[in-house]
C-alpha atoms as a PDB file:
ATOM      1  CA  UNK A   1      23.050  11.468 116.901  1.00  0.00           C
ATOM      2  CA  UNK A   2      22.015  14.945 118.088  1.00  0.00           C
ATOM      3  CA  UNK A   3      21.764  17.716 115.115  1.00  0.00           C
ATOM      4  CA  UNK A   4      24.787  19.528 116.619  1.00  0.00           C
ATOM      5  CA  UNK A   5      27.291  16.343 116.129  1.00  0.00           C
ATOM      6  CA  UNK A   6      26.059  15.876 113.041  1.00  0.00           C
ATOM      7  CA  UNK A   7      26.900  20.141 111.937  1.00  0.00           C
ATOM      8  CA  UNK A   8      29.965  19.764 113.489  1.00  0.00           C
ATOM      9  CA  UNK A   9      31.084  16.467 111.933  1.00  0.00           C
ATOM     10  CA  UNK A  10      30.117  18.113 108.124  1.00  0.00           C
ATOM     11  CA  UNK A  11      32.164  21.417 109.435  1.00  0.00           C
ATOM     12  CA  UNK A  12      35.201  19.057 110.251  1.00  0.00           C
ATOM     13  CA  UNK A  13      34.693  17.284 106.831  1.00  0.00           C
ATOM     14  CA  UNK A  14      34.908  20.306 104.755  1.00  0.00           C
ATOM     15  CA  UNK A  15      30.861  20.771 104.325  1.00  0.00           C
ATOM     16  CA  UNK A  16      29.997  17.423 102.747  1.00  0.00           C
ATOM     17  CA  UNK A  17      29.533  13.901 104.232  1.00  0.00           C
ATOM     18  CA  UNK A  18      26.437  12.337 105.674  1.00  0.00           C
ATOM     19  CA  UNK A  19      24.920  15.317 107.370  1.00  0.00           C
ATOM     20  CA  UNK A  20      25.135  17.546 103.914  1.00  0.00           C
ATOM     21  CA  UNK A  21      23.448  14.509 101.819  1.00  0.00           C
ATOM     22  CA  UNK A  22      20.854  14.368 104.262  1.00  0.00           C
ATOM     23  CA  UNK A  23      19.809  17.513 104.278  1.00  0.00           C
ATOM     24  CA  UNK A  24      19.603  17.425 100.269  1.00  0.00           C
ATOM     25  CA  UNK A  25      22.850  19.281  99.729  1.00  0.00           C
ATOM     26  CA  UNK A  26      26.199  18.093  98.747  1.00  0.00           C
ATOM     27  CA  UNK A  27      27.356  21.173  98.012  1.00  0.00           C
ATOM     28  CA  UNK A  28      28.116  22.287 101.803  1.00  0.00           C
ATOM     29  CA  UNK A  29      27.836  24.932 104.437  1.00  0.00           C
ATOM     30  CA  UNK A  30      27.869  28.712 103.340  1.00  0.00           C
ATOM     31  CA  UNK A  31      30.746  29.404 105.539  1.00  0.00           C
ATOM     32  CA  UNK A  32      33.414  26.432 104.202  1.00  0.00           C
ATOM     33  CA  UNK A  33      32.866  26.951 100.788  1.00  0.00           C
ATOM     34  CA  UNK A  34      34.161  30.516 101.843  1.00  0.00           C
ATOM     35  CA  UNK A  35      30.595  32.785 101.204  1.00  0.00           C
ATOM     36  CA  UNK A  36      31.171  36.459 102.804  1.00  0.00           C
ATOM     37  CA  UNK A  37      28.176  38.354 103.914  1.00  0.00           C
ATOM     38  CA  UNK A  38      28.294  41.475 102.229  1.00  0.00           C
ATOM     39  CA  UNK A  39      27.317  44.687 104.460  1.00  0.00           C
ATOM     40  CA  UNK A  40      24.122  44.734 103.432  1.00  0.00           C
ATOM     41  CA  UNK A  41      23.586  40.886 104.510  1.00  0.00           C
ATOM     42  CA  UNK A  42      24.957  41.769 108.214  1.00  0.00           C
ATOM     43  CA  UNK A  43      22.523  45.275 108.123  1.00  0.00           C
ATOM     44  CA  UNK A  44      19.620  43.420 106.990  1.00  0.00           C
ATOM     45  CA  UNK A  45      19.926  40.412 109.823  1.00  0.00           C
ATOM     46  CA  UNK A  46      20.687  42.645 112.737  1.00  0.00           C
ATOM     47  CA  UNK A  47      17.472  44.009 111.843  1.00  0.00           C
ATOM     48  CA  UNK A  48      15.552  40.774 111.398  1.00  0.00           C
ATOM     49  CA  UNK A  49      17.124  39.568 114.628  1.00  0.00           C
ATOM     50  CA  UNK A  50      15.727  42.966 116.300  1.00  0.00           C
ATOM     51  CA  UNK A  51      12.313  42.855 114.742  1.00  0.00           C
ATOM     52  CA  UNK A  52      12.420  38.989 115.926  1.00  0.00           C
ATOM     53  CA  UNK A  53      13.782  39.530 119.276  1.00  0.00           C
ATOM     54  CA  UNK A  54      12.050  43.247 119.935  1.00  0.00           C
ATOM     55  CA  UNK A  55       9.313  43.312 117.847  1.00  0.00           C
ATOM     56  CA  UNK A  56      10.553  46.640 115.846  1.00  0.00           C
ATOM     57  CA  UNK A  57      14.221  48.319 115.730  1.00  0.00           C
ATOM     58  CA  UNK A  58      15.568  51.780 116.164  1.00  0.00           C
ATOM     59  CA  UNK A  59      16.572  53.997 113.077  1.00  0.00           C
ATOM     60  CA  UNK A  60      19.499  55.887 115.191  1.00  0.00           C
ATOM     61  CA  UNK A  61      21.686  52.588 115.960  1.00  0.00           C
ATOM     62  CA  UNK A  62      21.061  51.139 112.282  1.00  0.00           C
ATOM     63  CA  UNK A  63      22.644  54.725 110.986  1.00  0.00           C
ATOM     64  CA  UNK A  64      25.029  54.764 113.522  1.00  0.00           C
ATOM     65  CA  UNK A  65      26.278  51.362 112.433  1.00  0.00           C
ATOM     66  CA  UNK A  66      26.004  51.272 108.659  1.00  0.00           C
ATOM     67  CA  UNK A  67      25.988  54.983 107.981  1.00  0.00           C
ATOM     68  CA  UNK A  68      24.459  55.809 104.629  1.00  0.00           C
ATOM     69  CA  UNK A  69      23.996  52.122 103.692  1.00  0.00           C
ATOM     70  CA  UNK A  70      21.144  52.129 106.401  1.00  0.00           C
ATOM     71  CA  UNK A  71      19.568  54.581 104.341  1.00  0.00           C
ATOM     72  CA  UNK A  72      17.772  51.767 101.984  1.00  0.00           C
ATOM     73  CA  UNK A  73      16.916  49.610 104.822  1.00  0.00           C
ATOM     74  CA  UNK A  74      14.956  52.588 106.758  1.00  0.00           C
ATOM     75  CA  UNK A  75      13.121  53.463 103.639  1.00  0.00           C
ATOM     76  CA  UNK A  76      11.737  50.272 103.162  1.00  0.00           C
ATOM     77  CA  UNK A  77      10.842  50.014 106.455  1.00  0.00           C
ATOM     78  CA  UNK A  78       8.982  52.963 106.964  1.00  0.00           C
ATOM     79  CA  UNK A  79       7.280  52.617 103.434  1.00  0.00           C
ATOM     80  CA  UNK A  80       6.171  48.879 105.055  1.00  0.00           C
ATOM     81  CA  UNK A  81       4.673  50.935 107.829  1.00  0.00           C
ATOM     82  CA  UNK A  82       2.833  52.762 106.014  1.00  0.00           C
ATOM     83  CA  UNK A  83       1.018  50.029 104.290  1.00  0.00           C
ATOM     84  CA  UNK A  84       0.399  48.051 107.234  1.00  0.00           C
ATOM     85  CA  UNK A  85      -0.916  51.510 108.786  1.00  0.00           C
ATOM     86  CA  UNK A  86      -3.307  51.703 105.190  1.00  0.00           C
ATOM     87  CA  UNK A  87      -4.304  48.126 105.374  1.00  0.00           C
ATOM     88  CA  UNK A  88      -5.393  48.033 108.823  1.00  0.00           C
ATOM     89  CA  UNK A  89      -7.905  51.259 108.293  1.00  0.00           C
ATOM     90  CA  UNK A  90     -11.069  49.682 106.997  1.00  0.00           C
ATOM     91  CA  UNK A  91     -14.264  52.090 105.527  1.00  0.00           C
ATOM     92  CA  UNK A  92     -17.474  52.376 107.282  1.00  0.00           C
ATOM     93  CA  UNK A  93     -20.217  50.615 105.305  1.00  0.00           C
ATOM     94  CA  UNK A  94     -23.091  52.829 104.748  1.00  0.00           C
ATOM     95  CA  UNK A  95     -26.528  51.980 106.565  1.00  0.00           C
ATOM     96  CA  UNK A  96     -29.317  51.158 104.966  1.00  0.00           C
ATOM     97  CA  UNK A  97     -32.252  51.722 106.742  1.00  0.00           C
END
């Protein structure tokens, strides 16, 4: 049975059945047992889909979107630049000679 029958089938049963105890989860899906993404969830995978899909994301839509919240987001990201930017500069080793 393809993977999709079997997600649909455990959406249709209220998030349990065969499909959930295979996976190692009786407890269900996320989204029947009635879990809300908060704003910060929905921020935070717009900009993993972007990073996924684009390989980097733009500050000005993020703001525009979430306002202030964005704020967080932005800093972390630039302060993740900035180590990957301090990582990737290596010393010269000194010449003996």
């Amino acid at each position: 049975m393809p993977a999709t029958a079997g997600y649909q089938r455990m959406v249709e049963e209220g998030g349990s059945g065969e499909a959930g105890l295979a996976a190692g989860s009786n407890a269900g899906l996320a989204t029947v047992r009635g879990i809300e993404l908060t704003c910060d969830d929905r921020m935070r995978a717009q900009v993993i889909e972007k990073i996924m899909c684009s390989f980097g994301f733009d500050f000005l839509p993020l703001r525009a979107e979430f306002g202030e919240a964005a704020e967080a987001v932005i800093a972390e990201a630039r302060a993740l630049r900035a180590a990957i930017a301090m990582a990737s500069v290596r010393p010269r080793r000194a010449r003996s000679g």
